[in-house]
C-alpha atoms as a PDB file:
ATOM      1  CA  UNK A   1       0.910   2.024  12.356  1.00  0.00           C
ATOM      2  CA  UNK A   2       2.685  -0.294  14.504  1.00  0.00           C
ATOM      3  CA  UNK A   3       4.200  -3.382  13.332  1.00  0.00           C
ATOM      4  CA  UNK A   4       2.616  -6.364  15.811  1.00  0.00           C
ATOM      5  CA  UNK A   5       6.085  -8.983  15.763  1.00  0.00           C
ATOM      6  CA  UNK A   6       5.293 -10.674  18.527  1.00  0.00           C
ATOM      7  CA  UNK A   7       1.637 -12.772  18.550  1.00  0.00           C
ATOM      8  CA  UNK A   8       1.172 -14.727  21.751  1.00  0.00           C
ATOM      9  CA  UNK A   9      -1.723 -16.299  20.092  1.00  0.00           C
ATOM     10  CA  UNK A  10      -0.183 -16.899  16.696  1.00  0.00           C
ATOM     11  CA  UNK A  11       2.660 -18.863  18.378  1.00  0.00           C
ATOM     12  CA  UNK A  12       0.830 -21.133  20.179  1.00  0.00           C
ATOM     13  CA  UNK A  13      -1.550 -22.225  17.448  1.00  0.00           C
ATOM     14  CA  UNK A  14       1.191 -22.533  14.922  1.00  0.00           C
ATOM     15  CA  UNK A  15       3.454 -24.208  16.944  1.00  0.00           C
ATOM     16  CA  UNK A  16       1.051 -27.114  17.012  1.00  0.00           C
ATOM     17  CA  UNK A  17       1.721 -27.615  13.790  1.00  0.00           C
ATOM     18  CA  UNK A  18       5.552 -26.776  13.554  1.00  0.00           C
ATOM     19  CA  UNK A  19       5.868 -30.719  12.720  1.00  0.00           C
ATOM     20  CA  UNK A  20       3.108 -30.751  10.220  1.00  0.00           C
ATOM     21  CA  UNK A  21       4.621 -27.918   8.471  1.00  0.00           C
ATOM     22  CA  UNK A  22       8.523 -29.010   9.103  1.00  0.00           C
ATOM     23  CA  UNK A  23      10.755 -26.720   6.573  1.00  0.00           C
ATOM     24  CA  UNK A  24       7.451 -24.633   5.819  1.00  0.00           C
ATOM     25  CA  UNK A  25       7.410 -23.156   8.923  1.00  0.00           C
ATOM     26  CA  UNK A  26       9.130 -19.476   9.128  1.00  0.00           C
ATOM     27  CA  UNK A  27       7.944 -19.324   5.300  1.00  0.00           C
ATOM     28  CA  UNK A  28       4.236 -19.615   6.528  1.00  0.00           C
ATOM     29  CA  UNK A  29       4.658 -17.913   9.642  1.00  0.00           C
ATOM     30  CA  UNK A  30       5.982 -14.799   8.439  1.00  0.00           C
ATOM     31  CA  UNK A  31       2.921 -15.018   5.654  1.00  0.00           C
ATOM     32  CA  UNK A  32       0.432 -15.399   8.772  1.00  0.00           C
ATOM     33  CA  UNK A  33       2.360 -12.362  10.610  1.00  0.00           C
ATOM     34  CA  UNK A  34       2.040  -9.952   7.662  1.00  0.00           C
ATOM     35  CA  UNK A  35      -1.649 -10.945   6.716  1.00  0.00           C
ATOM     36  CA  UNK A  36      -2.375 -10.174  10.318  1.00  0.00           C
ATOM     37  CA  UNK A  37      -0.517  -6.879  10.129  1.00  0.00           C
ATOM     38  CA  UNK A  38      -2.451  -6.048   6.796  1.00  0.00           C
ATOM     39  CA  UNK A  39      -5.419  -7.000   7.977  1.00  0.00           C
ATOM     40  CA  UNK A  40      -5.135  -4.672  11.458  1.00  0.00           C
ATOM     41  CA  UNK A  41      -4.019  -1.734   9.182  1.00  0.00           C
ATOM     42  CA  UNK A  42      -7.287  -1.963   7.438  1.00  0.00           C
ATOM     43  CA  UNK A  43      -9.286  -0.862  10.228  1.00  0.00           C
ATOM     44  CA  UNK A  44      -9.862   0.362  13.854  1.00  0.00           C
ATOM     45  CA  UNK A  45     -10.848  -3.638  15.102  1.00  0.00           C
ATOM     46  CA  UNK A  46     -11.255  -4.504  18.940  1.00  0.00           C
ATOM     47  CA  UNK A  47      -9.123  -6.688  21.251  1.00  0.00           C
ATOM     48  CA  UNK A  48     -11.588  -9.588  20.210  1.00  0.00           C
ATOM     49  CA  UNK A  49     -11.604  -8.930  16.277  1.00  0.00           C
ATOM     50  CA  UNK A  50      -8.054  -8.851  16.589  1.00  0.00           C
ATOM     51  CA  UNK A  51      -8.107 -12.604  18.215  1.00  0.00           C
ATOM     52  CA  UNK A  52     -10.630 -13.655  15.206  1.00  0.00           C
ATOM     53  CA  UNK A  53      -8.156 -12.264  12.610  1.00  0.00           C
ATOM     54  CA  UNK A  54      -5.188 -14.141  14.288  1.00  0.00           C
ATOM     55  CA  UNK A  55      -6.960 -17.519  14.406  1.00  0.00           C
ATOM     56  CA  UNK A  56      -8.201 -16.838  10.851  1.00  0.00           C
ATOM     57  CA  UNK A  57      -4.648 -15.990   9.566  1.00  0.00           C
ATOM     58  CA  UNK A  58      -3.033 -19.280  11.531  1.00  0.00           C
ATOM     59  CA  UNK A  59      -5.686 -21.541   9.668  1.00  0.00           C
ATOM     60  CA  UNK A  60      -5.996 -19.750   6.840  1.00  0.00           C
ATOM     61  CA  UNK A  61      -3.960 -22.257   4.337  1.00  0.00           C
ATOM     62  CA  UNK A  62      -3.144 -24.706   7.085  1.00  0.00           C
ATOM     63  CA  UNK A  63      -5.004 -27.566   5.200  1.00  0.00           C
ATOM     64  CA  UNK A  64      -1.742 -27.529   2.504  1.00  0.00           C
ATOM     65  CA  UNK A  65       0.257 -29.346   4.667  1.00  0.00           C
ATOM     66  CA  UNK A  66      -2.507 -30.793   7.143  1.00  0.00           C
ATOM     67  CA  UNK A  67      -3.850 -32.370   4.258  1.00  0.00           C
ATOM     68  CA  UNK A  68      -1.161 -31.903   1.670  1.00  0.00           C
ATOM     69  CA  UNK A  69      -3.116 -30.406  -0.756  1.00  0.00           C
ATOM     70  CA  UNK A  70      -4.191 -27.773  -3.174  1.00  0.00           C
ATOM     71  CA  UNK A  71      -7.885 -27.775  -2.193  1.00  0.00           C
ATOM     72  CA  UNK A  72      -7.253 -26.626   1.556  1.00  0.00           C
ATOM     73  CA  UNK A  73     -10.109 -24.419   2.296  1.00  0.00           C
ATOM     74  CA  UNK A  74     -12.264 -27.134   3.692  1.00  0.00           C
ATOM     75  CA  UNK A  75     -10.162 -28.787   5.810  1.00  0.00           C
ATOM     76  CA  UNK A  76      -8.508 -25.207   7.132  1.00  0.00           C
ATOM     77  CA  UNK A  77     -12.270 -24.256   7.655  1.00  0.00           C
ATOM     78  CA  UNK A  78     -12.695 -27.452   9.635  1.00  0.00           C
ATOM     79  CA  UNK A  79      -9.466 -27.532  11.396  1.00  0.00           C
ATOM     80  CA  UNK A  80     -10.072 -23.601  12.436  1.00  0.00           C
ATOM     81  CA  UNK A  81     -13.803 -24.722  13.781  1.00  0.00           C
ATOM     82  CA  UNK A  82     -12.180 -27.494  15.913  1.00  0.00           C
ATOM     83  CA  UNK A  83      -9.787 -25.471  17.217  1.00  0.00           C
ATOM     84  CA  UNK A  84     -12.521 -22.821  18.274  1.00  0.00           C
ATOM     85  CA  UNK A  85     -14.856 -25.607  19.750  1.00  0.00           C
ATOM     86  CA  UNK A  86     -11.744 -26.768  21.957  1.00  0.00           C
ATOM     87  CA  UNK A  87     -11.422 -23.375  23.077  1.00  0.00           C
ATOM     88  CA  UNK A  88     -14.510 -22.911  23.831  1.00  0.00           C
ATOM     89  CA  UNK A  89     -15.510 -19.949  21.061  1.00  0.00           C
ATOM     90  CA  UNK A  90     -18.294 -21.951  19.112  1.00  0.00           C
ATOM     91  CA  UNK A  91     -19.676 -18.845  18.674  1.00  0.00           C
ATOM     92  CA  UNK A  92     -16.708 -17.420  16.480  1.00  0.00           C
ATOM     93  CA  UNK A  93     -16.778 -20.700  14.267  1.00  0.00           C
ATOM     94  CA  UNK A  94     -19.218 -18.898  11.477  1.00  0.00           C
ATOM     95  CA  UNK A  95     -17.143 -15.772  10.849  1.00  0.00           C
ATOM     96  CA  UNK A  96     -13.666 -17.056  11.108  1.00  0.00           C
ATOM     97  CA  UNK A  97     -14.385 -19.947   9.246  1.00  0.00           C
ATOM     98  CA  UNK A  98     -16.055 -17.508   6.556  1.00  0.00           C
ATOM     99  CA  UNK A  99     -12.594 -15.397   6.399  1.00  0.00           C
ATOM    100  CA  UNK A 100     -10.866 -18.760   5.468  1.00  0.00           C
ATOM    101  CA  UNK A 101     -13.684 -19.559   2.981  1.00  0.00           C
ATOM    102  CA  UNK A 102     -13.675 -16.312   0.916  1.00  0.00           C
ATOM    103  CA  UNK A 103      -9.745 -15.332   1.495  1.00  0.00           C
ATOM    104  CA  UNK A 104      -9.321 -16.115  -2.099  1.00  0.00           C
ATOM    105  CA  UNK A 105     -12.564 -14.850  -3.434  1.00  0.00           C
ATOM    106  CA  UNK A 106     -11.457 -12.776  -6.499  1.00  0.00           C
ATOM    107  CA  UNK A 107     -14.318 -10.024  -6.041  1.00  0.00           C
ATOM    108  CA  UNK A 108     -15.074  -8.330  -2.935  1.00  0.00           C
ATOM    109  CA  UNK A 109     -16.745  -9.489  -0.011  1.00  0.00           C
ATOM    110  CA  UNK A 110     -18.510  -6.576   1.353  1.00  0.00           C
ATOM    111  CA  UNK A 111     -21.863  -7.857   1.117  1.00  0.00           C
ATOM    112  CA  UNK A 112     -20.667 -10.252   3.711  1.00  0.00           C
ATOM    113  CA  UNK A 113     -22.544  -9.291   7.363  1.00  0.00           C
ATOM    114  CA  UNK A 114     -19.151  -9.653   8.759  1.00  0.00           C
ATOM    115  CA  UNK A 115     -16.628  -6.712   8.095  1.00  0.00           C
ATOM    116  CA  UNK A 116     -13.224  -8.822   8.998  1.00  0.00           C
ATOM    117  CA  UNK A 117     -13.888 -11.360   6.140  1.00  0.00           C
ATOM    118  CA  UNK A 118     -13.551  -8.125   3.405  1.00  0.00           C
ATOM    119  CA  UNK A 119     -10.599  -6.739   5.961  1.00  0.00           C
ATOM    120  CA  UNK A 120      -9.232 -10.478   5.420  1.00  0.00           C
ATOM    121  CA  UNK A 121      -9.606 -11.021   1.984  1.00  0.00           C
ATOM    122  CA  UNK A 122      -7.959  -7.721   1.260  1.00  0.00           C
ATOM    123  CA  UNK A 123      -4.675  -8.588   3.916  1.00  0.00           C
ATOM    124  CA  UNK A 124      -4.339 -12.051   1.931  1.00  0.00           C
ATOM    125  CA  UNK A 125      -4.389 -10.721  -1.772  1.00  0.00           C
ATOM    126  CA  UNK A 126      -1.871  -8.131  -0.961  1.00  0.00           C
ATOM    127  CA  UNK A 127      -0.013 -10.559   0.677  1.00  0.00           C
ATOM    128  CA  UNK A 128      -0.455 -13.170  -1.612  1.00  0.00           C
ATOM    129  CA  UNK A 129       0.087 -10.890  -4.928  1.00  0.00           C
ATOM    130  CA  UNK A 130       3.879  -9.614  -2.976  1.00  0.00           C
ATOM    131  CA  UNK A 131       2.162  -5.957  -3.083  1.00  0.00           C
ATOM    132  CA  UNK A 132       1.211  -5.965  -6.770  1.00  0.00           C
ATOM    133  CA  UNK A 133      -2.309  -5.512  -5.984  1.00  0.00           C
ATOM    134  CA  UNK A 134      -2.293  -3.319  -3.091  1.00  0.00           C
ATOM    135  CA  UNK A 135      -5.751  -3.387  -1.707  1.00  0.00           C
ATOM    136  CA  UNK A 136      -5.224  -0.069  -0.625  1.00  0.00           C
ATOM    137  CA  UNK A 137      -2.496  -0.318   1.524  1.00  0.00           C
ATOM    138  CA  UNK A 138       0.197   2.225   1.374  1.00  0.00           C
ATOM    139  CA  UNK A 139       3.446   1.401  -0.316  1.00  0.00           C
ATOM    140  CA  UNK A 140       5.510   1.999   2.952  1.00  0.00           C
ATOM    141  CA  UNK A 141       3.128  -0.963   4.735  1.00  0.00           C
ATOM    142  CA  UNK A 142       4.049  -3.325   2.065  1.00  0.00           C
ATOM    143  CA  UNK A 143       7.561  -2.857   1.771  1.00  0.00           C
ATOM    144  CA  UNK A 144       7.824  -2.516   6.225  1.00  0.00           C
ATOM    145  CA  UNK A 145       6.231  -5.772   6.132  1.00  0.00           C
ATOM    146  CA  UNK A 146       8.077  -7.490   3.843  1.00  0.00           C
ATOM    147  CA  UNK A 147      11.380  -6.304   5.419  1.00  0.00           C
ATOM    148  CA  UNK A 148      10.147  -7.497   8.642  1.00  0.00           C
ATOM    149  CA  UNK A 149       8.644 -11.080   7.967  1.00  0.00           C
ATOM    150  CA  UNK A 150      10.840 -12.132   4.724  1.00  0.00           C
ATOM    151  CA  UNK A 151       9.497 -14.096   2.363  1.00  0.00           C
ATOM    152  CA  UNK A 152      11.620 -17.226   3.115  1.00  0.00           C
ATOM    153  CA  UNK A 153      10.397 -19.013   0.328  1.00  0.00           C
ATOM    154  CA  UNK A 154       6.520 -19.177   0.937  1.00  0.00           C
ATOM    155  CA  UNK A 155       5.670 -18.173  -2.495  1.00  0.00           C
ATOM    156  CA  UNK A 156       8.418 -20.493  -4.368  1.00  0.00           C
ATOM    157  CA  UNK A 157       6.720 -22.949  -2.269  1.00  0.00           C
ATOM    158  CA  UNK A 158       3.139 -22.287  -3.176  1.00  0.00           C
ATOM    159  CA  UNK A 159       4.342 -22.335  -6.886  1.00  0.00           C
ATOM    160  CA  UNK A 160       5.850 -25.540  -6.611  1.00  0.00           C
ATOM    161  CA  UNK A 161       2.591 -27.137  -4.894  1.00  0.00           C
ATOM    162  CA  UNK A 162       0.832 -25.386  -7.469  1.00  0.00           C
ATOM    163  CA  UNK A 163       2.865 -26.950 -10.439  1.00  0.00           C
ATOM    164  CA  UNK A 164       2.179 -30.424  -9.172  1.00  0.00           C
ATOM    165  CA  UNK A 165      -1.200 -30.129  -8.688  1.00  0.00           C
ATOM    166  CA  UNK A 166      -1.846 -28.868 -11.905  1.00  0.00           C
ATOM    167  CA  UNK A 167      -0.253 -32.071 -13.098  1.00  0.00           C
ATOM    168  CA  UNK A 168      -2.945 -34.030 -11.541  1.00  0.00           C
ATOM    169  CA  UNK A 169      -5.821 -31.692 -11.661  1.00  0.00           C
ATOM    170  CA  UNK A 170      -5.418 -29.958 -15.016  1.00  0.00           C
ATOM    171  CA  UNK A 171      -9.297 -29.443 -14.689  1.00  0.00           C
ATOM    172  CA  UNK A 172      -8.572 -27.354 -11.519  1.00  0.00           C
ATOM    173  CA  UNK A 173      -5.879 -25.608 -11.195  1.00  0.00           C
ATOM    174  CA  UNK A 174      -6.911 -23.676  -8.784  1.00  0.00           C
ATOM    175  CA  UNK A 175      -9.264 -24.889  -6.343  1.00  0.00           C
ATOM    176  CA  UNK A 176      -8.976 -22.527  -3.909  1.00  0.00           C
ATOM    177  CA  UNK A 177     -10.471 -19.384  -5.803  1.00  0.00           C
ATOM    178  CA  UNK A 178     -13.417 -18.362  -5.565  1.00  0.00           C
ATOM    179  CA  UNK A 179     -15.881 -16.305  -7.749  1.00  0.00           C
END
């Protein structure tokens, strides 16, 4: 498989936020880079599944630092469906904001009527997990990926976000799962 390192696409979207994100950054863009990577190795997808899967990835968990918090599906869903209004894909809107919805969904999502979101789900929770759940991507693929888009903190950072919201929601810990 080939290793995409260079995302036209991601770039521009994420660079909007470069501010919003500030020492974030590389951390989350090397996690977008290597979900998209994942996500392409887990099946033969089109020129325009592969934009979907980009946009998805770039919004995915951009509500953490849009809206600095815990519970970012919503507004990464909504940010994602302005972002495809602007650009003139309303008709996108449903899918990709239904890969950002169920990224964290702890069973599968193959009942959904649109393959990426299982494709998706899959990319993120080997991501996510640093390889310990592979999701049926090969060793090699993990450990490529990892080399090439370094952690650079991402999940030190998600565990620190995660400690303090847990000291205000001890009732939720983890709002972004879903059944």
């Amino acid at each position: 498989m080939t290793i995409d390192r260079n995302l036209p696409l991601v770039e521009e979207i994420l660079g909007t936020f470069k501010d919003t994100i500030g020492a974030d950054f590389i951390a989350y863009r090397n996690h977008v880079y290597r979900v998209v990577n994942f996500c392409y190795a887990a099946g033969a997808f089109g020129a325009e599944d592969k934009l979907k899967i980009q946009i998805a990835a770039c919004f995915h968990d951009i509500g953490i630092w849009t809206d600095t918090t815990l519970d970012y599906l919503p507004p990464s869903e909504k940010a994602a469906a302005m972002y495809l209004a602007e650009a003139g894909r309303e008709a996108w809107i449903p899918e990709v904001t239904q890969m950002i919805e169920m990224h964290h969904r702890i069973r599968s999502c193959e009942d959904s009527a649109c393959p990426l979101v299982e494709a998706f789900r899959r990319a993120d929770v080997a991501d996510f997990s640093l390889g310990l759940f592979k999701m049926g991507f090969p060793r090699d693929l993990i450990l490529t990926l990892k080399s090439e888009f370094p952690n650079s903190g991402f999940h030190k950072r998600l565990a620190q976000l995660g400690g303090w919201w847990l000291v205000k929601h001890p009732l939720n810990p983890l709002p972004m799962f879903r059944a």
